[in-house]
C-alpha atoms as a PDB file:
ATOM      1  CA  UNK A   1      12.979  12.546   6.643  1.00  0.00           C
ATOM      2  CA  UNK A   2      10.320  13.040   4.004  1.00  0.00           C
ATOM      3  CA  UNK A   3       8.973  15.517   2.783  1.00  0.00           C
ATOM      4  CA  UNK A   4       5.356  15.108   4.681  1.00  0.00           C
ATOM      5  CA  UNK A   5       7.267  15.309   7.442  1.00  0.00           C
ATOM      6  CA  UNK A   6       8.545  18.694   7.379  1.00  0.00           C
ATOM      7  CA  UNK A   7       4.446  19.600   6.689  1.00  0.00           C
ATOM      8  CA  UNK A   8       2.545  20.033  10.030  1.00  0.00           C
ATOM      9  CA  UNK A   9      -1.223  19.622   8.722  1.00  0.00           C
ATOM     10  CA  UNK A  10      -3.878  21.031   9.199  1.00  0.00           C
ATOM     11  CA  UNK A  11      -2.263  24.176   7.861  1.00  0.00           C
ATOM     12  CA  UNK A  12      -2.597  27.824   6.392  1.00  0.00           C
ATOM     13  CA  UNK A  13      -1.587  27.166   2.879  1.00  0.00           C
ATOM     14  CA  UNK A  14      -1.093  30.326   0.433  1.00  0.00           C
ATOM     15  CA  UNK A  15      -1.507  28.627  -3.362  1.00  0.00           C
ATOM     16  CA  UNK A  16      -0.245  30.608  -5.971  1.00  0.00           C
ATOM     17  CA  UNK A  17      -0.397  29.788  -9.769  1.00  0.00           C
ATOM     18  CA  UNK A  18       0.663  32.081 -12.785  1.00  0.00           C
ATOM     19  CA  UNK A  19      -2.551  32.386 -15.389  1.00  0.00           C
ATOM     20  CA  UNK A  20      -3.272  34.223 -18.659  1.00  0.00           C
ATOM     21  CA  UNK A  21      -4.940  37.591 -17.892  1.00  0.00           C
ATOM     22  CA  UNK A  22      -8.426  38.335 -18.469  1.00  0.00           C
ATOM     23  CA  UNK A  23      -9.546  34.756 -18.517  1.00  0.00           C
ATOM     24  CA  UNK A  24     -11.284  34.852 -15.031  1.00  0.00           C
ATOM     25  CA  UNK A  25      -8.245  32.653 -13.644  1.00  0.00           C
ATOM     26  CA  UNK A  26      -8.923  33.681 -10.207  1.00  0.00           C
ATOM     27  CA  UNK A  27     -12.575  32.562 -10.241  1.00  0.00           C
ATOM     28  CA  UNK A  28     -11.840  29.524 -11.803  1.00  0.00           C
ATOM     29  CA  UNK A  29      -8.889  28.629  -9.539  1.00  0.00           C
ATOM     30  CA  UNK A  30     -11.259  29.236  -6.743  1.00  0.00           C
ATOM     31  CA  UNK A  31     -13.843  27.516  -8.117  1.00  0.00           C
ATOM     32  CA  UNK A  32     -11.560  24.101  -8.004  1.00  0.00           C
ATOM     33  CA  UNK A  33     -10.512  24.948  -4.881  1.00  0.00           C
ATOM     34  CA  UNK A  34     -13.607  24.863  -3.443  1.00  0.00           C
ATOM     35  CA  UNK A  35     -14.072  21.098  -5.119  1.00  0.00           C
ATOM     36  CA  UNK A  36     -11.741  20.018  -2.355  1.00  0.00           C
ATOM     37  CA  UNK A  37     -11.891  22.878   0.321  1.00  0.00           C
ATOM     38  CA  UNK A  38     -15.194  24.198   0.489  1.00  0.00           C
ATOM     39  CA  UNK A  39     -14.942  28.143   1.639  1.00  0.00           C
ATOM     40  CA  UNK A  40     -15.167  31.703   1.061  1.00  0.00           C
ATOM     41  CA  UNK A  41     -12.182  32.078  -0.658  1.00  0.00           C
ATOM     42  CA  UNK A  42     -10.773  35.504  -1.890  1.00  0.00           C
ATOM     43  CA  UNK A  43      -7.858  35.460  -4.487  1.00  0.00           C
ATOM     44  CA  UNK A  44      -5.312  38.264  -4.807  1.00  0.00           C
ATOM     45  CA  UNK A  45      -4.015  39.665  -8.361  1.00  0.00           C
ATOM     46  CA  UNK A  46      -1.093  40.671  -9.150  1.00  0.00           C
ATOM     47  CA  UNK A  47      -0.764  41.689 -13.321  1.00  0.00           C
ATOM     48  CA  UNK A  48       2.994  41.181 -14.824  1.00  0.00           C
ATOM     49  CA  UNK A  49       4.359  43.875 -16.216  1.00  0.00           C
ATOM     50  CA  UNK A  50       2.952  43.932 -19.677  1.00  0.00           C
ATOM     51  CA  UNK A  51      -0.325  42.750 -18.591  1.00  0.00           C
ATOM     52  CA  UNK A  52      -0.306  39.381 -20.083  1.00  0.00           C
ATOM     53  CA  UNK A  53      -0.271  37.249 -17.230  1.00  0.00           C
ATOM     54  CA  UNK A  54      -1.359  37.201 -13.403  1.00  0.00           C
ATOM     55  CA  UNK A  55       0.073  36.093 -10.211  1.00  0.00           C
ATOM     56  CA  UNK A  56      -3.152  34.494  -8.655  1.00  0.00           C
ATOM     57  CA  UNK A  57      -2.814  33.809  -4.513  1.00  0.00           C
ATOM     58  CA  UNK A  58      -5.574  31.743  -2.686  1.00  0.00           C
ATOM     59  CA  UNK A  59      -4.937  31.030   1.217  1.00  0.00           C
ATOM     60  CA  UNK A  60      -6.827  28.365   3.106  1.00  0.00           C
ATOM     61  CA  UNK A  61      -6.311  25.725   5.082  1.00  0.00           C
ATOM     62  CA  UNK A  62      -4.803  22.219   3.867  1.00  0.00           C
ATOM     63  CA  UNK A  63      -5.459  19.362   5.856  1.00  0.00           C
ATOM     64  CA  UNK A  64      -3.204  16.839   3.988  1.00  0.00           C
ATOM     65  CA  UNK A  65       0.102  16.900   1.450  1.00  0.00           C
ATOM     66  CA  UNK A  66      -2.412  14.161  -0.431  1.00  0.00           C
ATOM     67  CA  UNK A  67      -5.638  17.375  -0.453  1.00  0.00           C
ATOM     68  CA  UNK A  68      -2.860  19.587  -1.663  1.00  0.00           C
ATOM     69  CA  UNK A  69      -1.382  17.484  -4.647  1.00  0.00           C
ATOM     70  CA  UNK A  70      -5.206  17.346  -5.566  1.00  0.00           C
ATOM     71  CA  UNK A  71      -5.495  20.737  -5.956  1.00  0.00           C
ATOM     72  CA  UNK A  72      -2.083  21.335  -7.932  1.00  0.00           C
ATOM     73  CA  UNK A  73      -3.737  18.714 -10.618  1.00  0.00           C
ATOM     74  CA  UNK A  74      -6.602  19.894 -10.166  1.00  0.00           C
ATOM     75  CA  UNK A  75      -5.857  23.615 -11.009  1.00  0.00           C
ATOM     76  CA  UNK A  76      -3.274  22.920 -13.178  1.00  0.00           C
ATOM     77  CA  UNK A  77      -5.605  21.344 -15.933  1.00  0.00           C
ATOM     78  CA  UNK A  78      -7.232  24.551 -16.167  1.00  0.00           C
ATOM     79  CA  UNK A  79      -6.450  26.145 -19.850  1.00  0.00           C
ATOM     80  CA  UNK A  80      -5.896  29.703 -18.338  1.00  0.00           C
ATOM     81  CA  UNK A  81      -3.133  28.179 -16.022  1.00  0.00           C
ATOM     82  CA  UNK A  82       0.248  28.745 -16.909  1.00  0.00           C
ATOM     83  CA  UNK A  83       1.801  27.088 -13.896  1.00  0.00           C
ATOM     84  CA  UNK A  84       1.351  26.236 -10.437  1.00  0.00           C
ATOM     85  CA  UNK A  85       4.009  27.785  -8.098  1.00  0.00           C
END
């Protein structure tokens, strides 16, 4: 079994990535995310601890493991990602 078959598509995917705060990472990472899914996406914050980074969390719906490796490049070029989780 691979691993796109344990994915049953189209799906309610929740993206997360880890950014550097105050850089507008959630507007950006929606922003790309749109590129590929257009919608009217709202991404959650969460600040770490010493307010240096932020959990960012976009849900939407993926229609393919290929869409969704597209967006993980995609969002991980960004320069206020730190990774994509």
């Amino acid at each position: 079994m691979n691993s796109e078959e344990l994915w049953q598509f189209p799906c309610d995917f929740m993206f997360k990535a880890l950014a550097h705060a105050n850089q507008q990472a959630d507007e950006k990472i929606v922003s790309v995310i749109n590129q590929f899914i257009p919608g009217d996406y709202v991404a959650k914050i969460n600040p770490s601890k010493k307010g240096n980074y932020e959990s960012v969390t976009v849900t939407f719906k993926a229609e393919s493991k290929q869409q969704l490796d597209q967006i993980y490049i995609a969002v991980n070029k960004l320069d206020c990602v730190k990774v994509c989780l």
